[in-house]
C-alpha atoms as a PDB file:
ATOM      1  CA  UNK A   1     -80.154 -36.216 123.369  1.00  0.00           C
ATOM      2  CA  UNK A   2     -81.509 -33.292 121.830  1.00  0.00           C
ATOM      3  CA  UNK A   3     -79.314 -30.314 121.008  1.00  0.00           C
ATOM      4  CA  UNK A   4     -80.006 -26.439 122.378  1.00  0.00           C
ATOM      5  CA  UNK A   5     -78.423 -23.485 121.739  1.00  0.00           C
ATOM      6  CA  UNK A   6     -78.448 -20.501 123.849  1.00  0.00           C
ATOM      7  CA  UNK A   7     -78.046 -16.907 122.539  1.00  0.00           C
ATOM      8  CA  UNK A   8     -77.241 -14.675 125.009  1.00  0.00           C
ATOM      9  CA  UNK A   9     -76.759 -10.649 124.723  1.00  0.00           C
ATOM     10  CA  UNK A  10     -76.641  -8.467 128.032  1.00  0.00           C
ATOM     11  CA  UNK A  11     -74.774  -5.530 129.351  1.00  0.00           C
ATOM     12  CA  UNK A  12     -70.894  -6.267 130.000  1.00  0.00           C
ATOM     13  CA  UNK A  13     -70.036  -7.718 133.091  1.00  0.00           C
ATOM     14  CA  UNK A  14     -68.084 -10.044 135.564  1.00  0.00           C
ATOM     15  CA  UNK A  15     -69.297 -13.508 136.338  1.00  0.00           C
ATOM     16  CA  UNK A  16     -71.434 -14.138 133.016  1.00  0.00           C
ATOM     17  CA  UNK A  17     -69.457 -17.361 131.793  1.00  0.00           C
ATOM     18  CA  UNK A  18     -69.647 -18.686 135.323  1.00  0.00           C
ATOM     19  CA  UNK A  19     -73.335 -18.188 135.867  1.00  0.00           C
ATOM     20  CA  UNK A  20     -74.539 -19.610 132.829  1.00  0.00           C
ATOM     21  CA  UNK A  21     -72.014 -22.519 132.622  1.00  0.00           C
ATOM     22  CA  UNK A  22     -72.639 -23.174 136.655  1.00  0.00           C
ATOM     23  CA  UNK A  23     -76.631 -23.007 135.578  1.00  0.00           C
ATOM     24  CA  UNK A  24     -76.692 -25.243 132.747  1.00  0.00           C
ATOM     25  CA  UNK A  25     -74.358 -28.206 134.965  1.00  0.00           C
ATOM     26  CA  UNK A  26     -77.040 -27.606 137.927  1.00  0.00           C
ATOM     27  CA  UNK A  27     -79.495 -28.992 134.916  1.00  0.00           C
ATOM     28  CA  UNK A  28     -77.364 -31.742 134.072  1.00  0.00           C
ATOM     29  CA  UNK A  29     -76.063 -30.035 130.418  1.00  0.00           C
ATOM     30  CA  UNK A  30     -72.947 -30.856 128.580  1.00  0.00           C
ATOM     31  CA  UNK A  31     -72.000 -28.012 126.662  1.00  0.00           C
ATOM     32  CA  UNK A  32     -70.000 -29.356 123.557  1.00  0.00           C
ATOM     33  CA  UNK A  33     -69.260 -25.576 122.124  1.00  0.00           C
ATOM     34  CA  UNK A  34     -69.301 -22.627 123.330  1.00  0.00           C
ATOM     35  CA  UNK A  35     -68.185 -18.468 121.537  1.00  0.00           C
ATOM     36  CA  UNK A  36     -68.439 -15.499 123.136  1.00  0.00           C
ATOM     37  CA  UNK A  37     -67.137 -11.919 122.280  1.00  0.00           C
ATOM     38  CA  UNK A  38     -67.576  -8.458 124.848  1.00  0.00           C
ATOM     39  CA  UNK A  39     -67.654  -5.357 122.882  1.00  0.00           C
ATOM     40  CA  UNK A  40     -65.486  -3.075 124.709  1.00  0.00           C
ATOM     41  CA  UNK A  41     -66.887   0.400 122.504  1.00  0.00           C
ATOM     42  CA  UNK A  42     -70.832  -0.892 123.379  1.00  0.00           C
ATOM     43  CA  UNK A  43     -70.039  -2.149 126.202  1.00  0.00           C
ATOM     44  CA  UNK A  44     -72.383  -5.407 125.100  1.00  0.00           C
ATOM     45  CA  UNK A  45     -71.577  -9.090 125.551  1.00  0.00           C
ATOM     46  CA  UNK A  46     -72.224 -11.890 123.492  1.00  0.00           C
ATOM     47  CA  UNK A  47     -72.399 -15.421 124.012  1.00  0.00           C
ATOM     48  CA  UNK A  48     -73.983 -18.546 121.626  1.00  0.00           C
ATOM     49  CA  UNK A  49     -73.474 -21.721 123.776  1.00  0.00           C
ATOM     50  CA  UNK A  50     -74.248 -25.323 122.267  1.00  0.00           C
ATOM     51  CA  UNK A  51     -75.020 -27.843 125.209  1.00  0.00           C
ATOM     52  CA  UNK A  52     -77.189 -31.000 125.331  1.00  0.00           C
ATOM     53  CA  UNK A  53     -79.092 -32.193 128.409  1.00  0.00           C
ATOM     54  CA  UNK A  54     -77.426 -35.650 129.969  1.00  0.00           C
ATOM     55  CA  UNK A  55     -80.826 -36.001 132.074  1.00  0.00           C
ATOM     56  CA  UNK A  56     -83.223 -35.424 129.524  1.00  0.00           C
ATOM     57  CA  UNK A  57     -84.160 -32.260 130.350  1.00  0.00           C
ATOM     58  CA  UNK A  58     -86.854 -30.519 127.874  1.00  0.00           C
ATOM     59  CA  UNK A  59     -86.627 -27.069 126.447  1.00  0.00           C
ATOM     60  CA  UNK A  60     -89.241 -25.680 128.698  1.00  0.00           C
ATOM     61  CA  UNK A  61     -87.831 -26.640 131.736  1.00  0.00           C
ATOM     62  CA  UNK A  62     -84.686 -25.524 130.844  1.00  0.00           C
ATOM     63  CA  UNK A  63     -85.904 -22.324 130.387  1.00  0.00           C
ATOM     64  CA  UNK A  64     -87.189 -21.950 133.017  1.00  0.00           C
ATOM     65  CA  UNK A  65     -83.966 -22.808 135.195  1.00  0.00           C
ATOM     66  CA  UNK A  66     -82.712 -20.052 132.906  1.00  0.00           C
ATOM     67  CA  UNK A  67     -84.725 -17.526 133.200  1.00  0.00           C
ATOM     68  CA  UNK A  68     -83.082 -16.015 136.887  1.00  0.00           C
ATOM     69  CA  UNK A  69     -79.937 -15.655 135.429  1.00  0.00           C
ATOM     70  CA  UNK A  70     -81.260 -13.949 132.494  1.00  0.00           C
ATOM     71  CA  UNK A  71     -82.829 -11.330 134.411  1.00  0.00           C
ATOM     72  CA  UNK A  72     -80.235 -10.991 137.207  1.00  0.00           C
ATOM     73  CA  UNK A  73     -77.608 -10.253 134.056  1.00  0.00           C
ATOM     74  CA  UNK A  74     -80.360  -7.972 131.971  1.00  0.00           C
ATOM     75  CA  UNK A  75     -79.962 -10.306 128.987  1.00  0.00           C
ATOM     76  CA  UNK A  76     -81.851 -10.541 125.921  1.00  0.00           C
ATOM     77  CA  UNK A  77     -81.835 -14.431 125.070  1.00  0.00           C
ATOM     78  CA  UNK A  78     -82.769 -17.566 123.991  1.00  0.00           C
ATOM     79  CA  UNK A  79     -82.553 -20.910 123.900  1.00  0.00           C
ATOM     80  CA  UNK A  80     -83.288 -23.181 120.899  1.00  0.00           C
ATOM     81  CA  UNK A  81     -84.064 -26.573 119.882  1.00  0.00           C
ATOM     82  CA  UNK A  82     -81.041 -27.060 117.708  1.00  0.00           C
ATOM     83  CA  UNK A  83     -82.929 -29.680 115.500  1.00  0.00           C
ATOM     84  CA  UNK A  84     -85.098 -27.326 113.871  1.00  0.00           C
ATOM     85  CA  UNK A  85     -85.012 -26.289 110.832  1.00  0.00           C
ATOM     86  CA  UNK A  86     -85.912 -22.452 110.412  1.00  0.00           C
ATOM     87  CA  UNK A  87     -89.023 -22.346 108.115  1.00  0.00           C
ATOM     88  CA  UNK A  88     -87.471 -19.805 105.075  1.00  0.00           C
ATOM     89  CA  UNK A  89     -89.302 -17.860 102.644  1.00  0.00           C
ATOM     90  CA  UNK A  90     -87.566 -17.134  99.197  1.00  0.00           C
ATOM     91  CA  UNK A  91     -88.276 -14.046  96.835  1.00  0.00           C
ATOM     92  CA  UNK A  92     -86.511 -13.893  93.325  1.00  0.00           C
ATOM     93  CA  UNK A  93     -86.884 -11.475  90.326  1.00  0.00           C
ATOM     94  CA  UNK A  94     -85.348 -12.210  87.109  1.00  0.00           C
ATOM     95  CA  UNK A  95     -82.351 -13.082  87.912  1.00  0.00           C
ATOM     96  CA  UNK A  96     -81.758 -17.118  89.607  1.00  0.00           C
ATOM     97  CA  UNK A  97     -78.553 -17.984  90.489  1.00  0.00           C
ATOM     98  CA  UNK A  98     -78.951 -17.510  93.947  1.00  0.00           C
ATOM     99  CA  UNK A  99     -82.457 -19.193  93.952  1.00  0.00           C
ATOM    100  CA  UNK A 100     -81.122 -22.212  92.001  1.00  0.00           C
ATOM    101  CA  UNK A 101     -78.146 -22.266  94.583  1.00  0.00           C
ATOM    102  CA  UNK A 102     -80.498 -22.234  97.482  1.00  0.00           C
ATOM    103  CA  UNK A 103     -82.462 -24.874  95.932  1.00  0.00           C
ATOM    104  CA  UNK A 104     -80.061 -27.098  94.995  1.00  0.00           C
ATOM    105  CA  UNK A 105     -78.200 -26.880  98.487  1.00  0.00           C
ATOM    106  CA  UNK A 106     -81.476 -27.446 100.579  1.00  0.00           C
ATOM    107  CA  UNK A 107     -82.238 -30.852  98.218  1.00  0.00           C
ATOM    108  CA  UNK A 108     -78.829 -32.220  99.066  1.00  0.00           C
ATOM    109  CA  UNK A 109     -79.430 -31.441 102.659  1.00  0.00           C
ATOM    110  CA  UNK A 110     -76.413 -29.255 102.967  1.00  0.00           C
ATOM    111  CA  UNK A 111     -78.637 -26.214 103.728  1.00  0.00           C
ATOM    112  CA  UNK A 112     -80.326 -26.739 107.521  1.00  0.00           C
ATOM    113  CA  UNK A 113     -83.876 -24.789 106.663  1.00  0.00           C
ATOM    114  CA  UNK A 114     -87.172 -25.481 105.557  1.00  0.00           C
ATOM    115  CA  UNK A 115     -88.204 -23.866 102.355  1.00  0.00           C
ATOM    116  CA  UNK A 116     -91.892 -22.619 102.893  1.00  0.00           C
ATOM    117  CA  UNK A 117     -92.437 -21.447  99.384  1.00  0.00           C
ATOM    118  CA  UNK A 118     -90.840 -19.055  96.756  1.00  0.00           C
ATOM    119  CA  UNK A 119     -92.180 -15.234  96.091  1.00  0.00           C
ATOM    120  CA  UNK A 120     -91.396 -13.420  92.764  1.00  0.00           C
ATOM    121  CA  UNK A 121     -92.793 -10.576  91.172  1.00  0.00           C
ATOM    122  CA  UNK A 122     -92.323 -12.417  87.850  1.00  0.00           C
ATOM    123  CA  UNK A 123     -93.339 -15.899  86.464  1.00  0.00           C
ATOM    124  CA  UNK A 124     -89.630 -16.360  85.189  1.00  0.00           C
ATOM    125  CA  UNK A 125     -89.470 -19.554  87.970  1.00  0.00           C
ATOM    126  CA  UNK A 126     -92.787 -20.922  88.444  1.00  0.00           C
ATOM    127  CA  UNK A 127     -91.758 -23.849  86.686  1.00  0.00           C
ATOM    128  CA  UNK A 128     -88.204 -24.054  88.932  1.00  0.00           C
ATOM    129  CA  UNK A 129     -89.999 -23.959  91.906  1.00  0.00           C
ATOM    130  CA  UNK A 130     -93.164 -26.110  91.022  1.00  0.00           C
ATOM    131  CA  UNK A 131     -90.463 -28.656  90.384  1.00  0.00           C
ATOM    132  CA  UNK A 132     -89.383 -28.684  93.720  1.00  0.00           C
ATOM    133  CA  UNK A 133     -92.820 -29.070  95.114  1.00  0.00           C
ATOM    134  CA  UNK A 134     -92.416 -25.971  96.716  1.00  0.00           C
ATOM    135  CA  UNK A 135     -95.562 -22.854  96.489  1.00  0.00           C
ATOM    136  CA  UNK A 136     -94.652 -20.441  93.920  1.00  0.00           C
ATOM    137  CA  UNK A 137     -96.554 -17.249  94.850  1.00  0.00           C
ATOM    138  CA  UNK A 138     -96.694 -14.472  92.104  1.00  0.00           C
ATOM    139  CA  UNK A 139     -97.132 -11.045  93.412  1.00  0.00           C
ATOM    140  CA  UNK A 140     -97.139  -8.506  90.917  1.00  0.00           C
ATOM    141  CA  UNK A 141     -95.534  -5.152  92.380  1.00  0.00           C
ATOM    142  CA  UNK A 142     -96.111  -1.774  90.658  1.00  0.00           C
ATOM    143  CA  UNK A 143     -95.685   1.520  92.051  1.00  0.00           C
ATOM    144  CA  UNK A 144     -99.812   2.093  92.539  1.00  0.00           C
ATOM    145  CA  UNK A 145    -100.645  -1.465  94.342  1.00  0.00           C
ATOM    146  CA  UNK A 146     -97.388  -1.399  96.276  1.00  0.00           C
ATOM    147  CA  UNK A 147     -99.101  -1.556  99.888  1.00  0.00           C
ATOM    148  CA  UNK A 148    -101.786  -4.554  99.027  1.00  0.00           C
ATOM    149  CA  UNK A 149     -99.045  -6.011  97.378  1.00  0.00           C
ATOM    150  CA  UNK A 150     -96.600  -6.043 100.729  1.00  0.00           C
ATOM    151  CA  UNK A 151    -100.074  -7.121 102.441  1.00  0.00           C
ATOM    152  CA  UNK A 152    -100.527 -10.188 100.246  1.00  0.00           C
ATOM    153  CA  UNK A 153     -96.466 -11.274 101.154  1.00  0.00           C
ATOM    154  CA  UNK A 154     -96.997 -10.489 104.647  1.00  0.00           C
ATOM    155  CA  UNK A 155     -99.801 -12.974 104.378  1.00  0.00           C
ATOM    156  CA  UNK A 156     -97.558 -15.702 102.920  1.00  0.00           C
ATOM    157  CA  UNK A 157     -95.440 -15.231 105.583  1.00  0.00           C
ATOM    158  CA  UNK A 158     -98.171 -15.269 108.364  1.00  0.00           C
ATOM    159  CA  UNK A 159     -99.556 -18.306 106.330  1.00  0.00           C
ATOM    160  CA  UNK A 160     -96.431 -20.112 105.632  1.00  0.00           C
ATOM    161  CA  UNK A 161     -95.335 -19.585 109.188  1.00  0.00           C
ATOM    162  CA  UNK A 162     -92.045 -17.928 107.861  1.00  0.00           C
ATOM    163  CA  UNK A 163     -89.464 -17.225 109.994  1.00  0.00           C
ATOM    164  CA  UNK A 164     -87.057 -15.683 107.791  1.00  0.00           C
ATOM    165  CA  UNK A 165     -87.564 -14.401 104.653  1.00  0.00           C
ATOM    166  CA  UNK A 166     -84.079 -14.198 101.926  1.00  0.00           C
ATOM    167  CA  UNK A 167     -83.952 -12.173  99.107  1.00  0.00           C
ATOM    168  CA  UNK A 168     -82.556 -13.772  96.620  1.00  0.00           C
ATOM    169  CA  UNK A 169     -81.969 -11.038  93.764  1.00  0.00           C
ATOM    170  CA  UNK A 170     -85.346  -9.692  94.474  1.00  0.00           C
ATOM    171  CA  UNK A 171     -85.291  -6.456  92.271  1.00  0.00           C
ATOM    172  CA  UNK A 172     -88.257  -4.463  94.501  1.00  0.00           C
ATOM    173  CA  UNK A 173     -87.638  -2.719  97.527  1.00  0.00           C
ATOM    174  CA  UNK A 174     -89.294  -3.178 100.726  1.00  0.00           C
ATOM    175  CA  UNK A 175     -91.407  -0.383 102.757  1.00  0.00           C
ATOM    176  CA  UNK A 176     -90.220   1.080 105.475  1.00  0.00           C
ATOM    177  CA  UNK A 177     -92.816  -0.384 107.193  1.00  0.00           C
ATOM    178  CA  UNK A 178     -92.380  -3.852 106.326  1.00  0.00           C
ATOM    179  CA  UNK A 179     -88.506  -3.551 106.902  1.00  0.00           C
ATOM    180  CA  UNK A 180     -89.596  -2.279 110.643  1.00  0.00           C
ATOM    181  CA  UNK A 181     -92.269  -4.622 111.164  1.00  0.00           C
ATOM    182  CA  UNK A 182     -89.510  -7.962 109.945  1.00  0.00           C
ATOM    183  CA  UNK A 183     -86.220  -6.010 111.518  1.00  0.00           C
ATOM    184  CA  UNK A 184     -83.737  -8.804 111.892  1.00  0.00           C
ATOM    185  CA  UNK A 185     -85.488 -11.278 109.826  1.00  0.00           C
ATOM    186  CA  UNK A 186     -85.141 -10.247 105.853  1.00  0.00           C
ATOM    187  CA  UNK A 187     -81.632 -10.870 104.262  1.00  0.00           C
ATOM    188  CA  UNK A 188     -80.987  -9.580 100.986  1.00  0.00           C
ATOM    189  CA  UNK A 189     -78.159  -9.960  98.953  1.00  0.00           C
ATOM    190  CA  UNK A 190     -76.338  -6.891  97.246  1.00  0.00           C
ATOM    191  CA  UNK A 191     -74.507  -7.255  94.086  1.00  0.00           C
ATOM    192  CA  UNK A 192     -71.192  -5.264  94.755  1.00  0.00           C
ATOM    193  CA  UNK A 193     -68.389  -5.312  97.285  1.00  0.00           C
ATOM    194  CA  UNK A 194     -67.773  -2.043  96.638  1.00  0.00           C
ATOM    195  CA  UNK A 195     -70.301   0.470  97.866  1.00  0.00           C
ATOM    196  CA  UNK A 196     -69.205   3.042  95.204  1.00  0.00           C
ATOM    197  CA  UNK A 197     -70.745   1.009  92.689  1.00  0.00           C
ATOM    198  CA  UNK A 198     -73.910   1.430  92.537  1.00  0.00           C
ATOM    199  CA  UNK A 199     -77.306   0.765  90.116  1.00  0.00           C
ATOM    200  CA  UNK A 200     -78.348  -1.957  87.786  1.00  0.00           C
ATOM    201  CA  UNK A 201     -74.757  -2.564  86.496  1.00  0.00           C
ATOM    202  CA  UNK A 202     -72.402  -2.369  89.008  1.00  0.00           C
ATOM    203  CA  UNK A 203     -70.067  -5.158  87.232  1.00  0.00           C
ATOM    204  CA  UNK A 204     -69.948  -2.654  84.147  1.00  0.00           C
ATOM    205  CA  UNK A 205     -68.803   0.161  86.666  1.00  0.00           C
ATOM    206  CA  UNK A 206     -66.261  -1.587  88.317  1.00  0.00           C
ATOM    207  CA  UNK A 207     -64.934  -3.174  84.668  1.00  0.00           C
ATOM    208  CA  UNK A 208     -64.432   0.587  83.903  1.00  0.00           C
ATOM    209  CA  UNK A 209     -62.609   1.610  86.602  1.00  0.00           C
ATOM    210  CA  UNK A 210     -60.596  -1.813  86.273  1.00  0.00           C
ATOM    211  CA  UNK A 211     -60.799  -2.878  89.679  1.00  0.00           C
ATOM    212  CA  UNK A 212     -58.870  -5.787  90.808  1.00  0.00           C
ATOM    213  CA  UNK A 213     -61.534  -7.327  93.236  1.00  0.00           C
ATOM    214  CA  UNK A 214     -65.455  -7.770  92.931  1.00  0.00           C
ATOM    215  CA  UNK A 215     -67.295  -9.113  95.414  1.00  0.00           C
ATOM    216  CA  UNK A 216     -70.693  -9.397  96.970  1.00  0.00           C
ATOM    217  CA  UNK A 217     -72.162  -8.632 100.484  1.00  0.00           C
ATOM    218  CA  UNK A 218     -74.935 -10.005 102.527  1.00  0.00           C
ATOM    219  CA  UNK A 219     -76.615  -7.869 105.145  1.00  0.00           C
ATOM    220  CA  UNK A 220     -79.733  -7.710 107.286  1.00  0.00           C
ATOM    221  CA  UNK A 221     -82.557  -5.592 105.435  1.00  0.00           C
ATOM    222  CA  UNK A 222     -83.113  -1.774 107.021  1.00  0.00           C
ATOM    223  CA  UNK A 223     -85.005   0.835 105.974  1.00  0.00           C
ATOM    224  CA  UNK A 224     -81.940   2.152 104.806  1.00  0.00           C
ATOM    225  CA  UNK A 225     -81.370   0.689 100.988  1.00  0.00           C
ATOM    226  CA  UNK A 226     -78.515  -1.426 100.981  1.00  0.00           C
ATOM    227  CA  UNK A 227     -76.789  -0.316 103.883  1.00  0.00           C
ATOM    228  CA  UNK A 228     -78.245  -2.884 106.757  1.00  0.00           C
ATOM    229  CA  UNK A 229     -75.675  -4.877 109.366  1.00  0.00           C
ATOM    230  CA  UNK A 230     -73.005  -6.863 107.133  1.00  0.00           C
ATOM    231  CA  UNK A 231     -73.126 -10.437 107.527  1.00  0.00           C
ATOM    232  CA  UNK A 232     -71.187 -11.854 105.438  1.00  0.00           C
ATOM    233  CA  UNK A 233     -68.877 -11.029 102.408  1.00  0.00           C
ATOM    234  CA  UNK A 234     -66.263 -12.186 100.217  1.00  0.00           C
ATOM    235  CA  UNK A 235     -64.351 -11.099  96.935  1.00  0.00           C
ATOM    236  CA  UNK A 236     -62.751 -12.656  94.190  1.00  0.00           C
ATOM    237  CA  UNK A 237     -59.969 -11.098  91.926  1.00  0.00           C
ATOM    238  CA  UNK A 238     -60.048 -10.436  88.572  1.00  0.00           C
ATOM    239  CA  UNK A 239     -57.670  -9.134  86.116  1.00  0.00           C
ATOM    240  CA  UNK A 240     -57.313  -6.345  82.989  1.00  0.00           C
ATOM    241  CA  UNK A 241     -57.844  -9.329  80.573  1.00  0.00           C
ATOM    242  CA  UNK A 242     -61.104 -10.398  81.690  1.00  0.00           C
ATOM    243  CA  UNK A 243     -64.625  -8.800  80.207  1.00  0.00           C
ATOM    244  CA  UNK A 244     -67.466  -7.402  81.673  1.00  0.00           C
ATOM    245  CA  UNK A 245     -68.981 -10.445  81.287  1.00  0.00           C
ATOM    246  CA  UNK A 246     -66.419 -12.651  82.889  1.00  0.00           C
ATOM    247  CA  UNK A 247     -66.930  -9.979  85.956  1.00  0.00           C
ATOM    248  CA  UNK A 248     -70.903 -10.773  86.324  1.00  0.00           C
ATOM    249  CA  UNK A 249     -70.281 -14.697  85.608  1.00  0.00           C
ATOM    250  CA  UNK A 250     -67.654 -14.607  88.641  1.00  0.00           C
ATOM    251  CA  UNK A 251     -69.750 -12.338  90.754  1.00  0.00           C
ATOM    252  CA  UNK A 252     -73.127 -14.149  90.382  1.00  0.00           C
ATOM    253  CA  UNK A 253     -70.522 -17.043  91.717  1.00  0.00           C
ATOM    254  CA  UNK A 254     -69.851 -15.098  94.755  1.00  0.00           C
ATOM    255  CA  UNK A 255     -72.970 -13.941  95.363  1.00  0.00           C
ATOM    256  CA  UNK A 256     -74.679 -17.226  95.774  1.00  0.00           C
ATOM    257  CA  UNK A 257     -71.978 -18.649  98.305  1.00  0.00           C
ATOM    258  CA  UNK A 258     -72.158 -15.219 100.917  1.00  0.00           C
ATOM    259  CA  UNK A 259     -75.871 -15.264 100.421  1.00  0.00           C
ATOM    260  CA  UNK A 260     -75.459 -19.569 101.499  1.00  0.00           C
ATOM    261  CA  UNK A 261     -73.347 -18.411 104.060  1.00  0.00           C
ATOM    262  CA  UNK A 262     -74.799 -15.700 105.490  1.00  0.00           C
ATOM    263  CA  UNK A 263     -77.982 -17.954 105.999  1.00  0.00           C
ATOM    264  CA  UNK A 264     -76.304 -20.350 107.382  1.00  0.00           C
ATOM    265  CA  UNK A 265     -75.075 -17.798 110.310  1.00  0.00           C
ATOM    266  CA  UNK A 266     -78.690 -16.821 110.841  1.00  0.00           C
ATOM    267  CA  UNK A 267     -80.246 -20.133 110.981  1.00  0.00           C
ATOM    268  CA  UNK A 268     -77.595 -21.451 113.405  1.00  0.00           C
ATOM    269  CA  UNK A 269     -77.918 -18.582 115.628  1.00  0.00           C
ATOM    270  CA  UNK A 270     -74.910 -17.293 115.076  1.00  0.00           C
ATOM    271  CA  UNK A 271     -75.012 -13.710 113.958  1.00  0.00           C
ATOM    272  CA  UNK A 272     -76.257 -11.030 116.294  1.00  0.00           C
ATOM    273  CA  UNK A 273     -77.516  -7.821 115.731  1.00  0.00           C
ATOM    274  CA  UNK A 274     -74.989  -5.055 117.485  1.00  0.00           C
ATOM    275  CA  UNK A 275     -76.320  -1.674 116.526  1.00  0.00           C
ATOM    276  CA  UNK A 276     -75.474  -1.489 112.690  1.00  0.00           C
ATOM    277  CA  UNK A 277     -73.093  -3.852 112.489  1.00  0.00           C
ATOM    278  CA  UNK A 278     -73.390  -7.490 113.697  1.00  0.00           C
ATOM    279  CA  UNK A 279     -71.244 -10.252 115.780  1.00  0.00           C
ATOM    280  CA  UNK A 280     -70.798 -13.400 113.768  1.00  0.00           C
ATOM    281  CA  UNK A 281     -69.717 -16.644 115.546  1.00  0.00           C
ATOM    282  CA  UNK A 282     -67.928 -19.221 113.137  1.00  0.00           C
ATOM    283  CA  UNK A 283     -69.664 -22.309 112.453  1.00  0.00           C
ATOM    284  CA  UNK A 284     -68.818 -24.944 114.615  1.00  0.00           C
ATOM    285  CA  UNK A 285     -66.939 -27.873 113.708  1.00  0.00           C
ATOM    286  CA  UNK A 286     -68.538 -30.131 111.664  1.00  0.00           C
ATOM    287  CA  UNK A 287     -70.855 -27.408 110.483  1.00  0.00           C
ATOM    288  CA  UNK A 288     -70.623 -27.553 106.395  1.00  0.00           C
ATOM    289  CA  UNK A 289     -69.935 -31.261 106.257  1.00  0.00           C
ATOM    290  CA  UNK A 290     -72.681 -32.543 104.077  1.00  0.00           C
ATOM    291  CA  UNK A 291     -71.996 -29.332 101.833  1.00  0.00           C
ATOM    292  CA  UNK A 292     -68.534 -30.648 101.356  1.00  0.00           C
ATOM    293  CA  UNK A 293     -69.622 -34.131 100.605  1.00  0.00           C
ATOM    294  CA  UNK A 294     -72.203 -32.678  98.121  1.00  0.00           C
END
């Protein structure tokens, strides 16, 4: 039986649950997990539902049964095939922790995406990516061929049939235009838990000030430079005995596991876009087990 997941958000109201659990038994679905969550300040529900047809029912069709309750509820939705694998677009600078992570995690399987090809602005990880018989695109980015360079990636993406597109410590920042024109489908990771520290070096900051936690936070990509809907996050502590060093060995740690995580969200279906901030279901069970296992 194949596997669908529905994403449901719609104004806040009575009778949701009911409708859409009462439609999906009239289609002969089992739904083997279900999350929902009603904003009470928005006034905006959300609902990601996991169900497999028992009749052999095909996406279309099921759709289609959908679609009337959809529009009597004024929801914006979906429903997926839950055995595909989001086609994913990686862009690296200099820096590839995060891009090795990625890699690694997708060749052991315990990353559900397809890799479409890597982006970078340097050559640093031709060789890296060429070795996973992945594309490597190099797209030099200066301040005077910044538009044709955002036209060549757009037509990677277009190309490649990207869905998503992760920065993974990719040093340039995106147009306004671009972050418009992919709004919900670029996530970046930022260096620093705390927003106060910010630049090239925020490790070196927060050494100075001898904070007790560093962390790192994914978050869609806005127009707004590193302040798009939160994700994911996490922190680890450190201590007045550890250098600056030990503080951007421990933080390129956490930075690759929220950026794995936060992609994981996405690709599931899990995270939705409420104004600036965003709902994120947890996975369901079951979930990371070939990550543990690798």
């Amino acid at each position: 039986m194949t596997p669908y997941v529905l994403t449901v958000a719609c104004p806040s109201t009575r009778g949701i649950v009911a409708a859409i659990a009462n439609c999906l038994a009239d289609q002969g679905c089992n739904i083997t997990d279900s999350h929902q969550y009603d904003d009470l300040l928005t006034k905006t529900f959300f609902m990601r539902v996991s169900f497999m047809s028992q009749k052999g029912a095909d996406l279309a069709a099921v759709q289609a049964a959908f679609a009337p309750v959809a529009e009597t509820f004024e929801m914006d939705w979906a429903i997926h095939d839950g055995s595909h694998k989001m086609k994913v677009l990686l862009m690296v600078s200099n820096f590839g922790h995060c891009l090795n992570d990625l890699l690694y995690r997708w060749r052991i399987g315990a990353l559900p995406i397809e890799i479409v090809g890597v982006v970078s602005n340097h050559m640093t990880y031709q060789k890296v990516v060429v070795n996973h018989d992945l594309p490597f695109h190099h797209i030099k980015v200066t301040k005077e061929n910044k538009p044709q360079a955002e036209a060549q990636l757009m037509s990677v993406v277009e190309d490649s049939g990207a869905e998503l597109i992760v920065l993974a410590r990719y040093m340039q920042i995106l147009s306004d235009a671009l972050c418009k024109k992919m709004s919900g489908r670029i996530i970046n990771i930022h260096h620093s838990f705390l927003p106060s520290f910010k630049g090239a070096n925020p490790y070196k900051q927060a050494y100075e000030r001898g904070v007790k936690l560093i962390g790192a936070t994914s978050h869609y990509v806005t127009a707004d430079l590193d302040e798009g809907p939160i994700i994911e996050q996490d922190t680890v502590r450190v201590t007045h005995a550890q250098s600056p060093d030990d503080y951007v060995s421990l933080g390129r740690d956490v930075e690759a596991q929220v950026l794995a995580r936060a992609i994981h969200a996405h690709v599931q279906h899990r995270s939705f876009l409420n104004g600036d901030k965003t709902v994120v279901f947890p996975a369901s069970p079951g979930a990371y087990a070939s990550e543990r296992m690798g």
